[in-house]
C-alpha atoms as a PDB file:
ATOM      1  CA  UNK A   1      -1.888  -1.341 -17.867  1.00  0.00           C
ATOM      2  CA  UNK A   2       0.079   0.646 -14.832  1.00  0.00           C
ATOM      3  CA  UNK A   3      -1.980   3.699 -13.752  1.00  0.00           C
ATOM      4  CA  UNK A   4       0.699   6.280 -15.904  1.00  0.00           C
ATOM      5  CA  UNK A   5      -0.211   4.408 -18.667  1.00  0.00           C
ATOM      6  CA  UNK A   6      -3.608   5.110 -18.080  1.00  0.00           C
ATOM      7  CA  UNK A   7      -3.284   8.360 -17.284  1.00  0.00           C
ATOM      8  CA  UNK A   8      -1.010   9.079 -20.574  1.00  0.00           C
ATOM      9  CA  UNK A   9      -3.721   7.392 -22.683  1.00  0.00           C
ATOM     10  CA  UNK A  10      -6.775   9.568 -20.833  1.00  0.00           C
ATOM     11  CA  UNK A  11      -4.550  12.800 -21.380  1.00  0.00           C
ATOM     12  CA  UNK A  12      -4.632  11.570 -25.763  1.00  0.00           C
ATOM     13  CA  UNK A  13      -8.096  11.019 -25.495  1.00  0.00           C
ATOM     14  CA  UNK A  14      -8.846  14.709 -23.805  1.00  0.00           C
ATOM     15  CA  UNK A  15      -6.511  16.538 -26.021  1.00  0.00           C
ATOM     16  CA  UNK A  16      -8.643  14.674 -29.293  1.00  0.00           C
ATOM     17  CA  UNK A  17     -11.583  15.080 -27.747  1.00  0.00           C
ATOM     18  CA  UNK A  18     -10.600  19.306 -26.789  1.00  0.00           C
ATOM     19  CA  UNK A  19     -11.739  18.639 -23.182  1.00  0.00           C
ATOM     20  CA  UNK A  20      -9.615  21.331 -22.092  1.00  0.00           C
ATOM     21  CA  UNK A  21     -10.709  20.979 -18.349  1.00  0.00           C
ATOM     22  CA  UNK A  22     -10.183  17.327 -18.075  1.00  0.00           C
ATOM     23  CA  UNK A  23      -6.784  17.597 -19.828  1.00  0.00           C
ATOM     24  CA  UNK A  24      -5.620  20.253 -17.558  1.00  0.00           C
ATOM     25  CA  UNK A  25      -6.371  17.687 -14.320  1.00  0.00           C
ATOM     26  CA  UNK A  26      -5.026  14.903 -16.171  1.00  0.00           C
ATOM     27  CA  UNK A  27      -1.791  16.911 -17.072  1.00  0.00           C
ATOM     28  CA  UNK A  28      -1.364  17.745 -13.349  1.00  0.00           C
ATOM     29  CA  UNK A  29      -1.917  14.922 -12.077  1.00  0.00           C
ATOM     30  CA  UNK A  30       0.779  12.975 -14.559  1.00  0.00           C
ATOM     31  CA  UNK A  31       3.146  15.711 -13.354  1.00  0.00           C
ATOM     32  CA  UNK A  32       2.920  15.199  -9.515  1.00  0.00           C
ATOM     33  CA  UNK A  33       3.344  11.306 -10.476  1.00  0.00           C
ATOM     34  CA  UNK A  34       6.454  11.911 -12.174  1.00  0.00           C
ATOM     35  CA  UNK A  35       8.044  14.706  -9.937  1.00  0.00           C
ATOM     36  CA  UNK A  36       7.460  12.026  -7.277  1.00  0.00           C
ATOM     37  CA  UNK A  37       9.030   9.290  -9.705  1.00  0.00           C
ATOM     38  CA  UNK A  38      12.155  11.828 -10.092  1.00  0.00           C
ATOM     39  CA  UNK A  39      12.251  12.040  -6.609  1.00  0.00           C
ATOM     40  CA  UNK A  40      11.870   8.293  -5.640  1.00  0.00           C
ATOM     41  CA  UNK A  41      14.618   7.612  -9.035  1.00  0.00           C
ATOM     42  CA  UNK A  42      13.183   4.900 -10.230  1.00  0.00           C
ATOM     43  CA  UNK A  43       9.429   3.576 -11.290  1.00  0.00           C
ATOM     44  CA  UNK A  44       6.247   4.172  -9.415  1.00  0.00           C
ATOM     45  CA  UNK A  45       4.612   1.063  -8.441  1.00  0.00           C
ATOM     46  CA  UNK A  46       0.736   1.327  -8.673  1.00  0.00           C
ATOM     47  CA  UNK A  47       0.446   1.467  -4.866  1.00  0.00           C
ATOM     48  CA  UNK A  48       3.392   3.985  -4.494  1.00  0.00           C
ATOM     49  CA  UNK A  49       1.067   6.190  -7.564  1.00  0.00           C
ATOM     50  CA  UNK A  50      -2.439   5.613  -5.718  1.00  0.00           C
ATOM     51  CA  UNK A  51      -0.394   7.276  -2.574  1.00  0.00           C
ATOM     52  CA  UNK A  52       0.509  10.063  -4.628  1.00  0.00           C
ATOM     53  CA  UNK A  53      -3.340  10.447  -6.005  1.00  0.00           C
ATOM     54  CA  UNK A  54      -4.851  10.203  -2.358  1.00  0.00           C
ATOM     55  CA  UNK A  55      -2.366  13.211  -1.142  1.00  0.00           C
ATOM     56  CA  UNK A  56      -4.027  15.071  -4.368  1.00  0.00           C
ATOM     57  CA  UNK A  57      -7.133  14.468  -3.521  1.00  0.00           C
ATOM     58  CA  UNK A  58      -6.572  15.495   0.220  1.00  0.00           C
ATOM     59  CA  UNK A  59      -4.984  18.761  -0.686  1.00  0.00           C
ATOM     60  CA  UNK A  60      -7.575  19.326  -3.211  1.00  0.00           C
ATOM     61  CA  UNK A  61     -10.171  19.491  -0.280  1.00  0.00           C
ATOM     62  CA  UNK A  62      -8.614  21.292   1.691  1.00  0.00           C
ATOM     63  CA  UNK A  63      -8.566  24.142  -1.422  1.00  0.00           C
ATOM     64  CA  UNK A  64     -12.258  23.616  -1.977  1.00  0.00           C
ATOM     65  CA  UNK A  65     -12.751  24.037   2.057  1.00  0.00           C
ATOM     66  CA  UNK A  66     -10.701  27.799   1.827  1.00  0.00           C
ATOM     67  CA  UNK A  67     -12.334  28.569  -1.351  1.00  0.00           C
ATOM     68  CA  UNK A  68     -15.588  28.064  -0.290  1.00  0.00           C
ATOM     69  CA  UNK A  69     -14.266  29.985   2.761  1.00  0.00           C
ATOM     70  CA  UNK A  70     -13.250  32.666   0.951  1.00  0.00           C
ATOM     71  CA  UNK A  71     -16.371  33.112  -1.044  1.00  0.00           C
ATOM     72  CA  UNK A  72     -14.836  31.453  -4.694  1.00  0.00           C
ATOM     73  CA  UNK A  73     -17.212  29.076  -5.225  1.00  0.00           C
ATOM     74  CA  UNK A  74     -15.974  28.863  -9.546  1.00  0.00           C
ATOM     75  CA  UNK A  75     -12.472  28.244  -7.592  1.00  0.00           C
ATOM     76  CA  UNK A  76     -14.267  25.407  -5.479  1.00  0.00           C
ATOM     77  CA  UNK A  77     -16.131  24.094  -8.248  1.00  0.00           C
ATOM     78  CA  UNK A  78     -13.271  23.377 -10.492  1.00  0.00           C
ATOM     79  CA  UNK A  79     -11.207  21.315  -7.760  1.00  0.00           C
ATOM     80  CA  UNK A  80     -14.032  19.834  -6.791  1.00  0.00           C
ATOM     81  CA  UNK A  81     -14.290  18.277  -9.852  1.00  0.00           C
ATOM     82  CA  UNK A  82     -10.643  17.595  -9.859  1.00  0.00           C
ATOM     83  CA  UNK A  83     -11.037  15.076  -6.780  1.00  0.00           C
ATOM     84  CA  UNK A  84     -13.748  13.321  -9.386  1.00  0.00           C
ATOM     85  CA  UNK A  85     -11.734  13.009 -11.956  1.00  0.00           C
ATOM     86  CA  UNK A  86      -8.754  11.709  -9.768  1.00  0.00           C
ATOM     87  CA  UNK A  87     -11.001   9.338  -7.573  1.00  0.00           C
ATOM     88  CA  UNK A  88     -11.737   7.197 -11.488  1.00  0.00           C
ATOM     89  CA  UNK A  89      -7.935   6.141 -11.035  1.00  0.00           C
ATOM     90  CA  UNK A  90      -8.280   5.447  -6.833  1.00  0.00           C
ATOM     91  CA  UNK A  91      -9.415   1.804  -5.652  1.00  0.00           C
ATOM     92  CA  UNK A  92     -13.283   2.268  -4.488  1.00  0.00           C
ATOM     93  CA  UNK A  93     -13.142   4.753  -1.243  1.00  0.00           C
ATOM     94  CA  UNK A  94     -14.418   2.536   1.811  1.00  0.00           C
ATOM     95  CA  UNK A  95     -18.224   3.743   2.668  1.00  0.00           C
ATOM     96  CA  UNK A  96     -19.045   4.515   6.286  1.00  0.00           C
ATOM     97  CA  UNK A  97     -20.087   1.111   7.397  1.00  0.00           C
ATOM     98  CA  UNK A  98     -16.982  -0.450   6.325  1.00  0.00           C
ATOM     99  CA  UNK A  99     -15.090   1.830   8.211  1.00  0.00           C
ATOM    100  CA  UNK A 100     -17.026   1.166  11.539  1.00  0.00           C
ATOM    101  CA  UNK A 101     -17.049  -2.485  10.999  1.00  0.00           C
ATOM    102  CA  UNK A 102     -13.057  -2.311  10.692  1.00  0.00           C
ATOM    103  CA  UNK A 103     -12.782  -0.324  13.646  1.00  0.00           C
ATOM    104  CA  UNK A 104     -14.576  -2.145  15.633  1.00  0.00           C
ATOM    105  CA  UNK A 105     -13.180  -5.510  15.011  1.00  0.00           C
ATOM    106  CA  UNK A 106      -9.827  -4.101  15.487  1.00  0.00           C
ATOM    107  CA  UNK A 107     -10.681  -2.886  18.780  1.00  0.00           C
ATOM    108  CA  UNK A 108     -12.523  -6.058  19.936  1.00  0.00           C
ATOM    109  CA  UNK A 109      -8.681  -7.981  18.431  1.00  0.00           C
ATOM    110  CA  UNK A 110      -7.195  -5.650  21.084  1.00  0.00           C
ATOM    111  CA  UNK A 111      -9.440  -6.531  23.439  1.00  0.00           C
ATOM    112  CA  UNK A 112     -10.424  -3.475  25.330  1.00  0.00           C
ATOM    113  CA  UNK A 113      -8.065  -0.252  24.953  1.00  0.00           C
ATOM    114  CA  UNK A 114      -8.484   2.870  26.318  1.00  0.00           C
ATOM    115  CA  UNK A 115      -8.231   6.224  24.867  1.00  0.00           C
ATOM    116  CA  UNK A 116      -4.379   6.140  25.768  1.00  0.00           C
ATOM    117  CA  UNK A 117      -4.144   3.190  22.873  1.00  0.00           C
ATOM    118  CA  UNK A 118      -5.678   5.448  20.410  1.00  0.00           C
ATOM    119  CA  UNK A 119      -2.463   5.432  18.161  1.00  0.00           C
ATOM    120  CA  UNK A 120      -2.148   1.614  18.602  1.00  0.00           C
ATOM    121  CA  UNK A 121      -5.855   1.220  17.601  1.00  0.00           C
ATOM    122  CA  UNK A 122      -5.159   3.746  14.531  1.00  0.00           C
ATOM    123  CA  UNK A 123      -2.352   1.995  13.152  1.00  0.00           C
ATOM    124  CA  UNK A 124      -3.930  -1.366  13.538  1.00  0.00           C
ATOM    125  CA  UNK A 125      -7.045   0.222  11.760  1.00  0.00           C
ATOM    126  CA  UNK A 126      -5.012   1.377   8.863  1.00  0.00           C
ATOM    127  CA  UNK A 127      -2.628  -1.768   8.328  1.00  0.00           C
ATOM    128  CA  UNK A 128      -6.141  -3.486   8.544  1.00  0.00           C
ATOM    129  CA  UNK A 129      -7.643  -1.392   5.784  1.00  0.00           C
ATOM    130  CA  UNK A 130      -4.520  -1.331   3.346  1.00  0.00           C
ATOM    131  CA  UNK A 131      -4.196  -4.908   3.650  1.00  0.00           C
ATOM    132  CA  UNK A 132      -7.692  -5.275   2.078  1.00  0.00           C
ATOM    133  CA  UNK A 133      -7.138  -3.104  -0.408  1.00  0.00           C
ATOM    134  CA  UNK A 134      -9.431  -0.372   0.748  1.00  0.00           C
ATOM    135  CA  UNK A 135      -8.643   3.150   0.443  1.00  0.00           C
ATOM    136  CA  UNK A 136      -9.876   5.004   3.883  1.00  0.00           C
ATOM    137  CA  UNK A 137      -9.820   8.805   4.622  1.00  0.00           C
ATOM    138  CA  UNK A 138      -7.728   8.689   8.056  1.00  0.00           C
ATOM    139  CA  UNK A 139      -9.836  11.499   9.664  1.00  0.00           C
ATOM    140  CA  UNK A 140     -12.832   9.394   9.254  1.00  0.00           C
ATOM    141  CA  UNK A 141     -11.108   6.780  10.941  1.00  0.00           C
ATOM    142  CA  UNK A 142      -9.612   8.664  13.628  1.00  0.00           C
ATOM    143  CA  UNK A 143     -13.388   9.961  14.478  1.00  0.00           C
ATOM    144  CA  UNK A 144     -15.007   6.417  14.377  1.00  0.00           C
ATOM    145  CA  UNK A 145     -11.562   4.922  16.696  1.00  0.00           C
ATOM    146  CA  UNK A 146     -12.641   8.433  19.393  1.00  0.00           C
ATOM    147  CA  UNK A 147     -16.042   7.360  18.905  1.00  0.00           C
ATOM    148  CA  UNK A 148     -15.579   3.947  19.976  1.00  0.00           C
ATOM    149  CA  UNK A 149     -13.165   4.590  22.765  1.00  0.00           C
ATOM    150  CA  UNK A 150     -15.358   7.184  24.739  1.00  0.00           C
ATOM    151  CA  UNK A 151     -16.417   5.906  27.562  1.00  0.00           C
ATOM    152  CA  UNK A 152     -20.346   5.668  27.245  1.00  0.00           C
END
């Protein structure tokens, strides 16, 4: 079952089940997988669709971060349990460790760049990463690739 599918089913079960929050999530998300469908004109593949969820889930933290901000915590609270709700349909996020460990094999593959090669490094971190099927927040990565490239 593709991850509209899915999505459509979730959105029956919510309206049946009057789980007005969840349905309202669900119905945005299907939205912003379709405008982006309409956009692309044609079908979504289910990595094309996780790349629309992860851009969700980004700019739902960055609302929670100016909500909180702004002193809206109820505002906070609901997108915060947005990015919940959308991380069910997301591949397992990658935990610390597995970040780290990526990073630094990557960098002993290049053998030893500098803080010039950062991009290099990055890229090869995140082609690394999506080839295993792991979904990584690319500001976590860019702080572990800094991390290992400062000189000690």
């Amino acid at each position: 079952m593709s991850l509209v599918e899915q999505i459509q089913k979730d959105i029956v079960a919510a309206m049946k089940a009057k789980d007005e929050p969840r349905l309202s999530a669900l119905r945005m998300v299907k939205t912003a997988l379709k405008l982006r469908e309409v956009e692309k004109m044609s079908p979504l593949d289910d990595k094309e669709s996780q790349a629309v969820l992860a851009t969700l889930i980004k700019q739902r933290k960055e609302s929670v971060e100016q909500f909180t901000k702004g002193g809206r915590q109820e505002m906070a609270d609901k997108e915060a349990a947005e990015i919940v709700l959308i991380e069910t349909y997301l591949p397992k996020a990658a935990s610390e460790a597995d970040v780290a460990a990526g990073v630094k094999a990557v960098i002993t593959e290049m053998g030893a760049p500098t803080m010039k090669e950062m991009g290099t490094v990055m890229k090869n971190a995140m082609a690394r990463f999506s080839a295993a099927g792991m979904r990584v927040d690319g500001k976590m990565v860019s702080e572990m690739v800094k991390r290992e490239l400062t000189p000690k």
